[in-house]
C-alpha atoms as a PDB file:
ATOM      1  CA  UNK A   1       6.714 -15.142  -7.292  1.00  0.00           C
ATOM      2  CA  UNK A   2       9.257 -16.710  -4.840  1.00  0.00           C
ATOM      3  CA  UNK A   3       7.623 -18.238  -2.263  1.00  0.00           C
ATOM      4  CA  UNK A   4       9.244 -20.877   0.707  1.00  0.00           C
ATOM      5  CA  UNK A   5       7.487 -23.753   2.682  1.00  0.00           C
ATOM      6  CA  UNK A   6       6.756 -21.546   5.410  1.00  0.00           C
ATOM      7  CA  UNK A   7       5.041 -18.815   3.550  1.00  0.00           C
ATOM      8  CA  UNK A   8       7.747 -16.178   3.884  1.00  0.00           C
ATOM      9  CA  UNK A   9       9.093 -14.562   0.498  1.00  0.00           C
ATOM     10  CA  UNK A  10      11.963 -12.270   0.004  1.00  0.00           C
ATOM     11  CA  UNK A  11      11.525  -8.855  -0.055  1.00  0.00           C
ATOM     12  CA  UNK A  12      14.797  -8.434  -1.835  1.00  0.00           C
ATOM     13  CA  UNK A  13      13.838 -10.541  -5.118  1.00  0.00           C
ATOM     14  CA  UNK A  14      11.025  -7.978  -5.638  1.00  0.00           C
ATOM     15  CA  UNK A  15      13.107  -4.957  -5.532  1.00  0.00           C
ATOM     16  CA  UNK A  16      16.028  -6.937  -7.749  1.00  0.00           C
ATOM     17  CA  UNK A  17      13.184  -7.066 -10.126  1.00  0.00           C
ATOM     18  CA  UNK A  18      12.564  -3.333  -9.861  1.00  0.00           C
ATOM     19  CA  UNK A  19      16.270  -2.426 -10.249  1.00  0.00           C
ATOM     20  CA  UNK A  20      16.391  -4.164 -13.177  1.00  0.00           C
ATOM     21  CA  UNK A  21      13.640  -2.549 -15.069  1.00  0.00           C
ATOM     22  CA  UNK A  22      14.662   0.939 -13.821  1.00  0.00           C
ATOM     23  CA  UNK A  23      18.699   0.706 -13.880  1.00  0.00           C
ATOM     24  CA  UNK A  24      18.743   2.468 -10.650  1.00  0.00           C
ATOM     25  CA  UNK A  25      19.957   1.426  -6.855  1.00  0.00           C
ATOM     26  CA  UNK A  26      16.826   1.372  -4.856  1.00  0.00           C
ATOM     27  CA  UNK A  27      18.622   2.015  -1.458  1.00  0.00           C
ATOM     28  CA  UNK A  28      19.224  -1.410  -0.684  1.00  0.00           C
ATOM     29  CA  UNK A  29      21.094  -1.567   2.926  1.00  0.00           C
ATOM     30  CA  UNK A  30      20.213   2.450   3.099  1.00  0.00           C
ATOM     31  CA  UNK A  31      20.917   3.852   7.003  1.00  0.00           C
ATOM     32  CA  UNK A  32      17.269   4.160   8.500  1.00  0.00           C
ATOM     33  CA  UNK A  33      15.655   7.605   8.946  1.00  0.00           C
ATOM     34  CA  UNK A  34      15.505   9.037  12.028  1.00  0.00           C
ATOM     35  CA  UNK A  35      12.424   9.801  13.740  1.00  0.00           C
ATOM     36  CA  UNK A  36      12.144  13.636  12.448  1.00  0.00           C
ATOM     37  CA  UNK A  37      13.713  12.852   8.881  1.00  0.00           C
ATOM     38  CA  UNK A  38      11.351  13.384   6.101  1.00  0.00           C
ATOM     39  CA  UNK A  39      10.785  10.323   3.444  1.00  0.00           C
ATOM     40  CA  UNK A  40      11.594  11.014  -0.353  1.00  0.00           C
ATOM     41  CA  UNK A  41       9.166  10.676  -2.786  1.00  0.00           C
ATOM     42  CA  UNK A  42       9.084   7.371  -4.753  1.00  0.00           C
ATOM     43  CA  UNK A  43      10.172   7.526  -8.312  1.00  0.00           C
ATOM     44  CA  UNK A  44       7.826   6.052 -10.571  1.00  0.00           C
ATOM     45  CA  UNK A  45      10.855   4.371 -12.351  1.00  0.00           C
ATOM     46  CA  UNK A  46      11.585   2.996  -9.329  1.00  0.00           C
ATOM     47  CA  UNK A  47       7.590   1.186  -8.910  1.00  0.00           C
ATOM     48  CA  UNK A  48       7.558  -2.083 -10.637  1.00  0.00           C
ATOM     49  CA  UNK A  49       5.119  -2.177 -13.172  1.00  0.00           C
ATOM     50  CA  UNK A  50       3.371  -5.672 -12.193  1.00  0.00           C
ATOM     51  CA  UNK A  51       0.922  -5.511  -9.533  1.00  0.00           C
ATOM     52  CA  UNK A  52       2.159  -8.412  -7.665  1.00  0.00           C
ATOM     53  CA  UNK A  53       5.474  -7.380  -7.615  1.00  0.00           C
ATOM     54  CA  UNK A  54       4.461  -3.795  -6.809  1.00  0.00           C
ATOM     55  CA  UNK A  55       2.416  -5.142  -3.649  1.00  0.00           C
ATOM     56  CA  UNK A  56       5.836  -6.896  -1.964  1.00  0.00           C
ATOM     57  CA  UNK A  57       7.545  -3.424  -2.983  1.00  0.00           C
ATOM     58  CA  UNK A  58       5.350  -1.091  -0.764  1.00  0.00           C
ATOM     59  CA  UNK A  59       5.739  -2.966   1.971  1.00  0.00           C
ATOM     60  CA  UNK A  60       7.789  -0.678   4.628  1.00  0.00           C
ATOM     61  CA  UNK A  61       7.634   2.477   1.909  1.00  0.00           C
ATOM     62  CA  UNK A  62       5.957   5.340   3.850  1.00  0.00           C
ATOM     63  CA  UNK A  63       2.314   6.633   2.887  1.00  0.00           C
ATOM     64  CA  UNK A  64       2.116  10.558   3.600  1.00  0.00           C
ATOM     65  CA  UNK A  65      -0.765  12.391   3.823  1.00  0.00           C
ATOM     66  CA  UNK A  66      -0.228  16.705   4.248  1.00  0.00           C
ATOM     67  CA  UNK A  67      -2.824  18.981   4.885  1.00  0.00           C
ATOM     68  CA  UNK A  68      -2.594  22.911   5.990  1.00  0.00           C
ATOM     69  CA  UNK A  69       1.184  22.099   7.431  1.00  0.00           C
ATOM     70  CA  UNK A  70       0.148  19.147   9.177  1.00  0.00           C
ATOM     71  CA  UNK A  71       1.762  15.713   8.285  1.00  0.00           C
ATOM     72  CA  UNK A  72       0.127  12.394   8.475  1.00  0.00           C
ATOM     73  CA  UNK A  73       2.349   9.044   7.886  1.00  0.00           C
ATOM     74  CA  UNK A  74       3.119   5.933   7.990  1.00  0.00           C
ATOM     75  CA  UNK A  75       4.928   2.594   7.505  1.00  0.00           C
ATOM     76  CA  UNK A  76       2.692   0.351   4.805  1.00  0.00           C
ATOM     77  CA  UNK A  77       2.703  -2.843   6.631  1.00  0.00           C
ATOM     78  CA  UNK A  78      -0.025  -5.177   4.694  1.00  0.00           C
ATOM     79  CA  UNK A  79      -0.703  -4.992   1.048  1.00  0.00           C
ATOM     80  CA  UNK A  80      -3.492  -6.821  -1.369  1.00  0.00           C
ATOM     81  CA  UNK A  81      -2.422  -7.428  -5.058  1.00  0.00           C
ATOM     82  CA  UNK A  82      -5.380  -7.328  -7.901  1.00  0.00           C
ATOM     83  CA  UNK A  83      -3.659  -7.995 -10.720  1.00  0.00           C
ATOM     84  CA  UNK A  84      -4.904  -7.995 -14.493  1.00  0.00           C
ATOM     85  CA  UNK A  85      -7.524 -11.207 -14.658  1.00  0.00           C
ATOM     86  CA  UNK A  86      -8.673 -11.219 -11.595  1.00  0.00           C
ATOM     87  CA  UNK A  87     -12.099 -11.120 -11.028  1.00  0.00           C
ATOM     88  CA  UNK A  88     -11.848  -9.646  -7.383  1.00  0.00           C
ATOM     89  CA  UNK A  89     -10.266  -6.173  -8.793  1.00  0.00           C
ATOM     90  CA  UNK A  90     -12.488  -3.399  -9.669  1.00  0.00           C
ATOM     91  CA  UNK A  91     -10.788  -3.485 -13.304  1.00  0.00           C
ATOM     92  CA  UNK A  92     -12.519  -7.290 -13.904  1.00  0.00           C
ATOM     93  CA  UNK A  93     -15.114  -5.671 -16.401  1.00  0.00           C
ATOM     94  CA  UNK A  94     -13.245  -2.964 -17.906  1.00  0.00           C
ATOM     95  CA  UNK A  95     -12.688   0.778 -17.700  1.00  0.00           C
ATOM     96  CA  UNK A  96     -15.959   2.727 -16.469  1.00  0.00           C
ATOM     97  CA  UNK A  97     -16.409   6.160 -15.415  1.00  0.00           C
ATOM     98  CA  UNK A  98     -16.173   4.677 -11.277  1.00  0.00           C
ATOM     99  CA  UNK A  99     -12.903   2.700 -11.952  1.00  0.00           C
ATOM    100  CA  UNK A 100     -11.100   4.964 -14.511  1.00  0.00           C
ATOM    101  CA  UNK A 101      -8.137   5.629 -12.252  1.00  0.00           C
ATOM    102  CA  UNK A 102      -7.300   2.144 -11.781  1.00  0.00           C
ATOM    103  CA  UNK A 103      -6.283   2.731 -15.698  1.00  0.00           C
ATOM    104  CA  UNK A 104      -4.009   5.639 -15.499  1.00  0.00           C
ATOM    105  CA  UNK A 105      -0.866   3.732 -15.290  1.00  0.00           C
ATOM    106  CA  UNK A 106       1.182   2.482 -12.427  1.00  0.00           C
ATOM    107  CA  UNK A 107       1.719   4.832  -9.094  1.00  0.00           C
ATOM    108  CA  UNK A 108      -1.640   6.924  -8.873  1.00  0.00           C
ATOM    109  CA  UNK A 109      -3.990   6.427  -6.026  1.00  0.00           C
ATOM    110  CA  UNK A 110      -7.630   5.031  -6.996  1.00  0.00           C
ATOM    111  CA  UNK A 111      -9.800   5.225  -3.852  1.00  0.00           C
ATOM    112  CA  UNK A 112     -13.294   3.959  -3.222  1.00  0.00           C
ATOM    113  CA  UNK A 113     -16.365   3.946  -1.041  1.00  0.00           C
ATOM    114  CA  UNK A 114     -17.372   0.700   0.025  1.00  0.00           C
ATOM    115  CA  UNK A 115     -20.609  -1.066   2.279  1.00  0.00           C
ATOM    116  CA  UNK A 116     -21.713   2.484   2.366  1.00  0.00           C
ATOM    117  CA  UNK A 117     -19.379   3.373   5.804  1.00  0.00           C
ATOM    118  CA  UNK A 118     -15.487   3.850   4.776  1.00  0.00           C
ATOM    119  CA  UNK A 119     -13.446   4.578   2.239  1.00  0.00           C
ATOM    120  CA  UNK A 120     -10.153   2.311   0.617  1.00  0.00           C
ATOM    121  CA  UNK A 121      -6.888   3.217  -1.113  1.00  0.00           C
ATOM    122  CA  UNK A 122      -5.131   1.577  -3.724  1.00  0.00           C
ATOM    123  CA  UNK A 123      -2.241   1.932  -5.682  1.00  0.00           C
ATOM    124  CA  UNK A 124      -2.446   1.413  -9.308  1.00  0.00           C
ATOM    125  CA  UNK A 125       0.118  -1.393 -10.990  1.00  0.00           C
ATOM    126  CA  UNK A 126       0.321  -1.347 -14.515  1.00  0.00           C
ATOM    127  CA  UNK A 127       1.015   0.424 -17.889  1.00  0.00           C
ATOM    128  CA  UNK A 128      -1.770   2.886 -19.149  1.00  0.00           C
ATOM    129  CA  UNK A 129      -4.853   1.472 -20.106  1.00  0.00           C
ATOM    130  CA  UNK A 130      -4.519  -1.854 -18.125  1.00  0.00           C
ATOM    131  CA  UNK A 131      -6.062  -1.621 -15.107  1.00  0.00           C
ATOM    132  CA  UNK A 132      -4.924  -3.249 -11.632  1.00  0.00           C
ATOM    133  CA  UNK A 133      -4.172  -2.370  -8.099  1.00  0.00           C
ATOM    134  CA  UNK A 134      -2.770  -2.586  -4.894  1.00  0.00           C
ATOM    135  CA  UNK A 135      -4.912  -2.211  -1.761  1.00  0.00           C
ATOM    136  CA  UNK A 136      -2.897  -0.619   1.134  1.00  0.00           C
ATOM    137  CA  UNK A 137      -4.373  -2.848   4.594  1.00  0.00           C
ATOM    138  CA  UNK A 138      -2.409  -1.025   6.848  1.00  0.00           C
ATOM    139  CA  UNK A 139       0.125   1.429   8.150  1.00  0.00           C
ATOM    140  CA  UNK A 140       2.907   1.436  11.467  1.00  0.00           C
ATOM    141  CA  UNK A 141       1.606   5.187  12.133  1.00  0.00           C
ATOM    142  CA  UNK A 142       4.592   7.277  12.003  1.00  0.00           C
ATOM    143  CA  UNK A 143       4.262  11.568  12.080  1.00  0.00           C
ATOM    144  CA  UNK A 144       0.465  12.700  12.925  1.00  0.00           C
ATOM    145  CA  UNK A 145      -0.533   9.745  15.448  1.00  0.00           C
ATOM    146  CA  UNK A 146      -2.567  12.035  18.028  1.00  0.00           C
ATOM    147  CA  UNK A 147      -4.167  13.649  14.992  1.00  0.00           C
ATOM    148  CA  UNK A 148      -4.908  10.270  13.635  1.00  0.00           C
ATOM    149  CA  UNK A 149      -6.226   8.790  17.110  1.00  0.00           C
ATOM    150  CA  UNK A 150      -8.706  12.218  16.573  1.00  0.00           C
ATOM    151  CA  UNK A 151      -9.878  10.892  13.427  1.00  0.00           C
ATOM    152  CA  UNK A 152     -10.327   7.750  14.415  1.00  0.00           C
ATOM    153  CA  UNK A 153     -11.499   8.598  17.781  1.00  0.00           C
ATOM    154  CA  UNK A 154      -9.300   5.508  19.316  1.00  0.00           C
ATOM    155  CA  UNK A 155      -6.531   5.724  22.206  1.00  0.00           C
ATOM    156  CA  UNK A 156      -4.123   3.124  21.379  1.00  0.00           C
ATOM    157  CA  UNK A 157      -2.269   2.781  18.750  1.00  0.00           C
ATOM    158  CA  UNK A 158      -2.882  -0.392  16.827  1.00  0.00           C
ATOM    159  CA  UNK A 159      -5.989   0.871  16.387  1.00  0.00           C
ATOM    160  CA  UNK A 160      -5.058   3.513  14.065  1.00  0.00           C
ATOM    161  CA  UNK A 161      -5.123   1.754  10.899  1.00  0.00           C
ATOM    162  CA  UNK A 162      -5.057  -1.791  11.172  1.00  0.00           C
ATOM    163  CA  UNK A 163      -7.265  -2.696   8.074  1.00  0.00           C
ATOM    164  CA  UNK A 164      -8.050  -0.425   4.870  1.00  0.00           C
ATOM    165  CA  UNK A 165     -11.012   1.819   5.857  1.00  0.00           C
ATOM    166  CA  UNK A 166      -9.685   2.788   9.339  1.00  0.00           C
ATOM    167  CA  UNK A 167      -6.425   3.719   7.234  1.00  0.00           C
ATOM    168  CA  UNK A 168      -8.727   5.931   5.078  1.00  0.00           C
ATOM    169  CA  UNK A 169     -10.208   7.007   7.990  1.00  0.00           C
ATOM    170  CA  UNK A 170      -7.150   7.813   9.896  1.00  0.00           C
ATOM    171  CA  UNK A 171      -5.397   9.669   6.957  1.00  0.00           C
ATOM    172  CA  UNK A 172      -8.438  11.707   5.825  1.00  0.00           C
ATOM    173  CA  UNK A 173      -8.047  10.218   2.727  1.00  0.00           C
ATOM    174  CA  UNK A 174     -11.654  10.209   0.468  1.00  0.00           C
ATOM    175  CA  UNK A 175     -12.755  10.546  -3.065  1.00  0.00           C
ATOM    176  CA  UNK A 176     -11.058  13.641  -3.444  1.00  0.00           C
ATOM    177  CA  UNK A 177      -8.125  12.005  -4.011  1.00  0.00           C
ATOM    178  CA  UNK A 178      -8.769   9.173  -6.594  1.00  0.00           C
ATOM    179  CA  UNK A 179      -6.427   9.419  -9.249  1.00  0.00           C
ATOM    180  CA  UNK A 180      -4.020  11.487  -7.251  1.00  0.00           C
ATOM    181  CA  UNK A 181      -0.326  11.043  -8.726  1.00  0.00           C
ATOM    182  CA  UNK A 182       1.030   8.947  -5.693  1.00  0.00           C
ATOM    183  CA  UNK A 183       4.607  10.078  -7.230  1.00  0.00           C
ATOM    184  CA  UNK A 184       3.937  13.726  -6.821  1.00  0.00           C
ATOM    185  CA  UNK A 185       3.723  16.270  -3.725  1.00  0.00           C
ATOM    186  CA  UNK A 186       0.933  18.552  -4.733  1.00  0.00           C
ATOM    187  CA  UNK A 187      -2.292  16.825  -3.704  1.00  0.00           C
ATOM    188  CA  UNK A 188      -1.336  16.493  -0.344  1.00  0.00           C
ATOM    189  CA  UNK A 189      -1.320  12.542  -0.617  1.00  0.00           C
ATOM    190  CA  UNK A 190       1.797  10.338  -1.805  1.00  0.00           C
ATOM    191  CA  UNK A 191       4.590   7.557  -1.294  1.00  0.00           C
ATOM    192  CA  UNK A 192       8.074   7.701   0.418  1.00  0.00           C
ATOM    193  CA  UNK A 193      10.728   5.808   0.493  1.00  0.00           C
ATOM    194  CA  UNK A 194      11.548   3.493   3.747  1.00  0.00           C
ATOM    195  CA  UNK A 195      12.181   4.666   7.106  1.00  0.00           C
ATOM    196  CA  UNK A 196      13.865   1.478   7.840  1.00  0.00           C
ATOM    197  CA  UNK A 197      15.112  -1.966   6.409  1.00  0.00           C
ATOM    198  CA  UNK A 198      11.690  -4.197   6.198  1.00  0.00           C
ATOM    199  CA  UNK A 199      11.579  -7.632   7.839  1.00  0.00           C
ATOM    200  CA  UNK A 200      10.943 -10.525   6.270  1.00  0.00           C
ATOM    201  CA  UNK A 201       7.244 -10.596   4.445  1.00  0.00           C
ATOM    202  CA  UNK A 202       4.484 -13.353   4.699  1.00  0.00           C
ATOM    203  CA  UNK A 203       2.128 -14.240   1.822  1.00  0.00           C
ATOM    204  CA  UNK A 204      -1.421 -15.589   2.460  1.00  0.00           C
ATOM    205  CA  UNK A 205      -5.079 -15.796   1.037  1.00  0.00           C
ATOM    206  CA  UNK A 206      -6.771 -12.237   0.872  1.00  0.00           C
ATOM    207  CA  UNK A 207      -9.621 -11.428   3.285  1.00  0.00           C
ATOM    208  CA  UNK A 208     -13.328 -11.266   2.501  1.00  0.00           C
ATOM    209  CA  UNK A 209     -13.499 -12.640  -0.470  1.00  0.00           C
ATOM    210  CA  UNK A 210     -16.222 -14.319  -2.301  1.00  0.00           C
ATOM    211  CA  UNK A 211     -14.122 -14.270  -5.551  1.00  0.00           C
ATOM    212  CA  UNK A 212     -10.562 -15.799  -6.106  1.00  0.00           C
ATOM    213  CA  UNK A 213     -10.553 -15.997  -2.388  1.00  0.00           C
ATOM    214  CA  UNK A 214      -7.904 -19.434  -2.994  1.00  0.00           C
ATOM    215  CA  UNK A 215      -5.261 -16.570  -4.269  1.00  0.00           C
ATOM    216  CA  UNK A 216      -2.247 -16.298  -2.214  1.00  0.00           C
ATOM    217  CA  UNK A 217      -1.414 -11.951  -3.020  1.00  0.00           C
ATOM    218  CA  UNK A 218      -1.515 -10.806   0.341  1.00  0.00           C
ATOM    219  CA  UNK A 219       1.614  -9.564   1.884  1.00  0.00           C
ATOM    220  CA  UNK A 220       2.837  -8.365   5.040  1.00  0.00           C
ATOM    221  CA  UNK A 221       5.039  -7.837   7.333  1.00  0.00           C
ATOM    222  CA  UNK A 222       6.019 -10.773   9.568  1.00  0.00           C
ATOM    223  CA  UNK A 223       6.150  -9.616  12.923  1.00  0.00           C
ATOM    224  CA  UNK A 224       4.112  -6.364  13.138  1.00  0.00           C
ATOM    225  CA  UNK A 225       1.708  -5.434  15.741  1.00  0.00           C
ATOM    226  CA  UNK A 226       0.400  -3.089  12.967  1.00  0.00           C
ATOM    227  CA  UNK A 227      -0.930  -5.741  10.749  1.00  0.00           C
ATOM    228  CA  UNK A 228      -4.579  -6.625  10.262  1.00  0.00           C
ATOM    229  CA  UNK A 229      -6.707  -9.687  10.231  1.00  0.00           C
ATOM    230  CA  UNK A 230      -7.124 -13.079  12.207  1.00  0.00           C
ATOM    231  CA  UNK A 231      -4.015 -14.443  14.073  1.00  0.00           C
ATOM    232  CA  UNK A 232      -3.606 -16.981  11.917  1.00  0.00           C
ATOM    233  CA  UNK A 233      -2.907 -14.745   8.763  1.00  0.00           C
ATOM    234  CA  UNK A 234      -0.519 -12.401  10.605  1.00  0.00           C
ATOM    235  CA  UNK A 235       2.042 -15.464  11.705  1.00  0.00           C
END
């Protein structure tokens, strides 16, 4: 993982890695969307299959949520890589009936309830059968941000999502959609490509942690108001 003196890594050695595994152009220098455009859906040949490498990749992709002709989305901002080993991740001890999506293989959602209040989302990472993930932090609310602000019951917004249970919150998004394919329309619930070219991306320590808290696999988005955490892990 390429990482400078200053804790910035670039974005673009990620996708490179991508391209190369897939063969295909992943839009590299792509025109932005406009404000009304619609994202594409992410091709799983396009997700790298490596959880670390997939949490620098969905930074700026677009996480859409569509219910009854209503859309829901936004810019992924902040990402948390568990990757095979770790003894953080919910795959530490294995495949069990509660974690079972986290095995599926790379690009299907695996959500969970946590301290008995709010709900997470993750992105699984690797081949069938191996299980890691990528926790999405936070969203730059796109489509859907008075609807969100009612779920949330909050008026401005940085408060929509700025940390992994208000997203859930914000999006609606619960148990019903554990191992949702992420590279699909139907559920109501997947990934798009970019609106925009990302900035440059941060690394740093993960938050609240008891376990491998020393690990430097969370990314972000340098410069984002949308970001989560203490000051000094949004720089």
């Amino acid at each position: 993982m390429a990482q400078t003196a200053d804790n910035i890594i670039s974005f673009e050695s990620a996708k490179d890695k991508s391209e190369r595994r897939s063969g295909r152009n992943s839009g590299r220098g792509a025109k932005s969307r406009t404000r009304d455009s619609h994202p594409q859906v992410l091709d799983r040949a396009d997700l790298p299959i490596d959880t670390i490498e997939l949490a620098q990749y969905l930074i700026g992709k677009t996480l859409v949520r569509e219910s009854r002709g209503a859309v829901l989305s936004g810019r992924i901002v902040e990402t948390e890589a568990y990757p095979v080993g770790d003894a953080a991740g919910h795959a530490w001890r294995g495949c069990t009936r509660a974690n079972r999506s986290l095995f599926l293989g790379h690009g299907y959602a695996y959500t969970y309830f946590i301290y008995g209040s709010c709900w997470c989302v993750n992105v699984t990472s690797e081949l069938p059968g191996i299980g890691g993930g990528v926790l999405l932090r936070a969203i730059e609310p796109l489509e859907g941000i008075a609807q969100m602000k009612r779920n949330r019951k909050v008026a401005r917004d940085l408060d929509i999502a700025r940390g992994p249970g208000r997203l859930a919150e914000a999006m609606r998004i619960d148990g019903e959609f554990d191992g949702v394919d992420l590279c699909e329309r139907g559920a109501g619930l997947w990934l798009g490509d970019a609106a925009r070219p990302v900035g440059r991306i941060g690394v740093s320590t993960r938050i609240g942690l008891s376990k491998q808290a020393h690990r430097r696999l969370r990314f972000y988005e340098r410069g984002s108001s949308f970001v989560s955490g203490p000051l000094a892990l949004r720089k």
